[in-house]
N, C-alpha and C. Protein backbone atom coordinates (compact mmCIF):
# COMPACT_ATOMS: atom_id res chain seq x y z
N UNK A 1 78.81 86.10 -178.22
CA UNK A 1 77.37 86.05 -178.09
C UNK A 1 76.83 84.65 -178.36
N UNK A 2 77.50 83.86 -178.96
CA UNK A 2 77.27 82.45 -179.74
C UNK A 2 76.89 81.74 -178.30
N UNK A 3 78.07 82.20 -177.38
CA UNK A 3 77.84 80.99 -176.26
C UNK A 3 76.54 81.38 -175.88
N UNK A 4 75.97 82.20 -175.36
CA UNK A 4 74.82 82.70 -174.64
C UNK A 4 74.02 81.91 -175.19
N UNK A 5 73.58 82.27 -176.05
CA UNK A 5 72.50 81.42 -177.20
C UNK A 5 73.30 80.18 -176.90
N UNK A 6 73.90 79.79 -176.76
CA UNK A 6 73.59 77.93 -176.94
C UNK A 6 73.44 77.77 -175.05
N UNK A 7 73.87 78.36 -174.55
CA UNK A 7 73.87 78.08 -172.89
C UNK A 7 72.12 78.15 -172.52
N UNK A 8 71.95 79.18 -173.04
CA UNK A 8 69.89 79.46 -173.42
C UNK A 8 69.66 78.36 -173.60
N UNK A 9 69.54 77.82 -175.02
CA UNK A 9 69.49 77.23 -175.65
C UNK A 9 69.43 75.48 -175.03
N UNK A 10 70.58 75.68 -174.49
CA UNK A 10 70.57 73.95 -173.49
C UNK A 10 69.51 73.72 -172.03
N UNK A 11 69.56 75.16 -171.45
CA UNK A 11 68.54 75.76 -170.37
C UNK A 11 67.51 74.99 -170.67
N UNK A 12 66.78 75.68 -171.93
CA UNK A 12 65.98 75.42 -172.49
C UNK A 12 65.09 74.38 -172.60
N UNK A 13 65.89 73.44 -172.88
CA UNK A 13 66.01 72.03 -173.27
C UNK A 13 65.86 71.06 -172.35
N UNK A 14 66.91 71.76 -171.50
CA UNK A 14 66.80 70.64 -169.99
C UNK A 14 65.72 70.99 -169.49
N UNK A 15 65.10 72.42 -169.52
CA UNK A 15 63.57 72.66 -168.30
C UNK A 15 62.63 71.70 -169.26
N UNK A 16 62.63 71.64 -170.87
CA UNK A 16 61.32 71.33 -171.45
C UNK A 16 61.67 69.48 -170.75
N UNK A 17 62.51 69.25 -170.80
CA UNK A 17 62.93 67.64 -170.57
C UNK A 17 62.42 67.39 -169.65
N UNK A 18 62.49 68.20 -168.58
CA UNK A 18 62.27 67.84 -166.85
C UNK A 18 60.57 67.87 -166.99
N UNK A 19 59.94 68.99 -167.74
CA UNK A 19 58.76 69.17 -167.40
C UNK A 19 58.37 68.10 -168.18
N UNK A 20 58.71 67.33 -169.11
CA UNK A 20 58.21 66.68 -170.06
C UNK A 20 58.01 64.74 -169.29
N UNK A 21 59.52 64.67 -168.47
CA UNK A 21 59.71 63.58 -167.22
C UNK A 21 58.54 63.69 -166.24
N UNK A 22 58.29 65.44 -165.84
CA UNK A 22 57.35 65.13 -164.43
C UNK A 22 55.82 65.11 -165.36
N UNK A 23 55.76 65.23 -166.32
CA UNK A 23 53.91 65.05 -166.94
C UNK A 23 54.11 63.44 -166.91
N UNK A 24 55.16 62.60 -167.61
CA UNK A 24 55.07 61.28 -167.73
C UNK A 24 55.00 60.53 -166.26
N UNK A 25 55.52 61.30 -164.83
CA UNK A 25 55.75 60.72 -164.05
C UNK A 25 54.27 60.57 -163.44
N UNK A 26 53.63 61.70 -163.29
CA UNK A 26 52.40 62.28 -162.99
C UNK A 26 51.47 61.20 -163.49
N UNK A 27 51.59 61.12 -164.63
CA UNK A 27 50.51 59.81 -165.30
C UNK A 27 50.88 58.47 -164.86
N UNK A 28 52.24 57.99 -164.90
CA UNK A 28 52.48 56.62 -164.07
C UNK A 28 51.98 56.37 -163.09
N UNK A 29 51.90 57.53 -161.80
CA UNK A 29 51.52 57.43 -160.80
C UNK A 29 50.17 57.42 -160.28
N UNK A 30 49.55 57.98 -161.44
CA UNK A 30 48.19 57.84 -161.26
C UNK A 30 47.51 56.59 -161.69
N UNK A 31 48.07 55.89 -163.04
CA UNK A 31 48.17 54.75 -163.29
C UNK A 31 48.04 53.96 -161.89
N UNK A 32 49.24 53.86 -161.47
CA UNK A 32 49.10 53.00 -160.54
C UNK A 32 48.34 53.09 -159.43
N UNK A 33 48.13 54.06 -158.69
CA UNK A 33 47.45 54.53 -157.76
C UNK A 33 45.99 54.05 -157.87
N UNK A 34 45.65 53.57 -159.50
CA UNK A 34 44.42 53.09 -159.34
C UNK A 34 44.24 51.64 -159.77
N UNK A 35 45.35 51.10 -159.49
CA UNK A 35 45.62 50.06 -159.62
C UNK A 35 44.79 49.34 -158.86
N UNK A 36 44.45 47.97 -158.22
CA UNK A 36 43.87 46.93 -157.28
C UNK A 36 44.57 46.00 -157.14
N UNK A 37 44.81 45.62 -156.44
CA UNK A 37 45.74 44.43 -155.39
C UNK A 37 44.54 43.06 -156.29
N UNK A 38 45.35 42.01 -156.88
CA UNK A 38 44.41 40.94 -157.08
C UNK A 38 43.74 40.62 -155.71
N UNK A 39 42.58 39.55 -155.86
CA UNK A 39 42.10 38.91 -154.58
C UNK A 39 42.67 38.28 -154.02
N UNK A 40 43.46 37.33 -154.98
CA UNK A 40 44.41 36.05 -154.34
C UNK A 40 46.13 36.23 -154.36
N UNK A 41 46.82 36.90 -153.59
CA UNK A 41 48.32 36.85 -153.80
C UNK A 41 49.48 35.45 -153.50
N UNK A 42 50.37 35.68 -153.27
CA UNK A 42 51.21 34.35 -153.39
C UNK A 42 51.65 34.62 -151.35
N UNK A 43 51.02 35.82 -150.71
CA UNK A 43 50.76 35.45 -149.40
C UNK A 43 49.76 34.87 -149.08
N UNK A 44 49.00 34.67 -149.20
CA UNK A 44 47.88 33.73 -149.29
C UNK A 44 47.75 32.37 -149.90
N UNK A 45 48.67 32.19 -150.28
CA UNK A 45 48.95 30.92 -151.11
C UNK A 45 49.80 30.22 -151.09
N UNK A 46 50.64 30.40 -150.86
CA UNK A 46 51.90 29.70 -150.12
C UNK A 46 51.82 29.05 -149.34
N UNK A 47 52.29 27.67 -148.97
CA UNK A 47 51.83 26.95 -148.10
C UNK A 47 50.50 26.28 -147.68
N UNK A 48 49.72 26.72 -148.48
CA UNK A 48 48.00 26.02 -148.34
C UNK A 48 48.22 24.84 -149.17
N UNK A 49 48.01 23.66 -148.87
CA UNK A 49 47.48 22.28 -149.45
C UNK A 49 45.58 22.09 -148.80
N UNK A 50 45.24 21.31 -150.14
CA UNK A 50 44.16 20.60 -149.56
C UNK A 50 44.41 19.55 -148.50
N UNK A 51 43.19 19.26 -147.59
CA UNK A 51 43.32 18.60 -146.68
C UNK A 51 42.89 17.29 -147.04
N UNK A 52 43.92 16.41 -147.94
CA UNK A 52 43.02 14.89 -148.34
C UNK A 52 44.14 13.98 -148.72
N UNK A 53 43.83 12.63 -149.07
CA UNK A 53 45.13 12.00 -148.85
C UNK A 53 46.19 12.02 -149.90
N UNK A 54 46.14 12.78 -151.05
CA UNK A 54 47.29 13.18 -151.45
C UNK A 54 48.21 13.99 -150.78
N UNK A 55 47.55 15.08 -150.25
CA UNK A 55 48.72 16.49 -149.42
C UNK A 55 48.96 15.85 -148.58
N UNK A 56 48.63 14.82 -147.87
CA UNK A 56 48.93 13.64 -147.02
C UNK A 56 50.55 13.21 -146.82
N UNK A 57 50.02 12.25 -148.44
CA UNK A 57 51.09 11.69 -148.61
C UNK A 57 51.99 12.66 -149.09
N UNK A 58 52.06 13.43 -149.88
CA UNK A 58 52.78 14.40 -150.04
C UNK A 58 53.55 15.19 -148.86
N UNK A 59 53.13 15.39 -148.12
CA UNK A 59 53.84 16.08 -146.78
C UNK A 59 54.47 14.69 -146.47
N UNK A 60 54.03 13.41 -145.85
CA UNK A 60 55.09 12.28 -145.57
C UNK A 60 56.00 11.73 -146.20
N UNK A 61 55.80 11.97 -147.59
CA UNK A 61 57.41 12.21 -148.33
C UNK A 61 58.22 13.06 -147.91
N UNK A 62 57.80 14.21 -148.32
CA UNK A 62 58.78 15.49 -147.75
C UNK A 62 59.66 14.96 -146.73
N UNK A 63 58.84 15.06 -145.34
CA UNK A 63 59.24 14.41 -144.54
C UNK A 63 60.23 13.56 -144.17
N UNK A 64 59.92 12.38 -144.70
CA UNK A 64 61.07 11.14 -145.41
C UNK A 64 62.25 11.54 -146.00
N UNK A 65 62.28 12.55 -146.86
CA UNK A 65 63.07 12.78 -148.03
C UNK A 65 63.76 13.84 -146.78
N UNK A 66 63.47 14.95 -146.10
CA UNK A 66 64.20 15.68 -145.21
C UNK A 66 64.67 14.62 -144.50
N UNK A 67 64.36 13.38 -143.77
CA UNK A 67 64.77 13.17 -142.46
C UNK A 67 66.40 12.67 -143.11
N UNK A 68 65.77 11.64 -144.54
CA UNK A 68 66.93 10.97 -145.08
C UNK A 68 68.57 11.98 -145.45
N UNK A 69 68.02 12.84 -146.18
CA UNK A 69 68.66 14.31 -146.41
C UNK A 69 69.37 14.47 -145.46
N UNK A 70 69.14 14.82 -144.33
CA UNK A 70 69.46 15.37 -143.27
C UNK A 70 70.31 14.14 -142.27
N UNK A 71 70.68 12.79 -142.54
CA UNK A 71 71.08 12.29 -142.00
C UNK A 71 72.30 11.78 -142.39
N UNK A 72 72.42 12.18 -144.01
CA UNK A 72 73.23 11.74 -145.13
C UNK A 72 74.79 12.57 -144.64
């Protein structure tokens, strides 16, 4: 009879576990779901320089530094 009761017993345990995983999952998801996307991401940002004579010169280095790179 011992086993029964502990086989119960583990049943038990694992349903309270699972139900106890899907309440925590339930709240993560809602969490996030109300989450907001910032305004500014790193797609939007990547690759934008100002247009003045630093990003200038900065891009004609690059430049320089690839052509040299690349010939080495």
């Amino acid at each position: 009879m011992r086993m029964m009761s502990t086989a119960s017993e583990s049943t038990e345990s694992v349903t309270h576990r699972v139900a106890e995983l899907e309440r925590q999952f339930a709240e993560l998801q809602s969490d996030v779901l109300r989450l907001k996307p910032t305004g500014k991401d790193w797609r939007r940002t990547v690759g934008m320089m100002a247009d003045d004579e630093y990003s200038r010169s900065a891009a004609e280095l690059g430049r320089a530094w690839r052509k040299q790179a690349n010939n080495e």
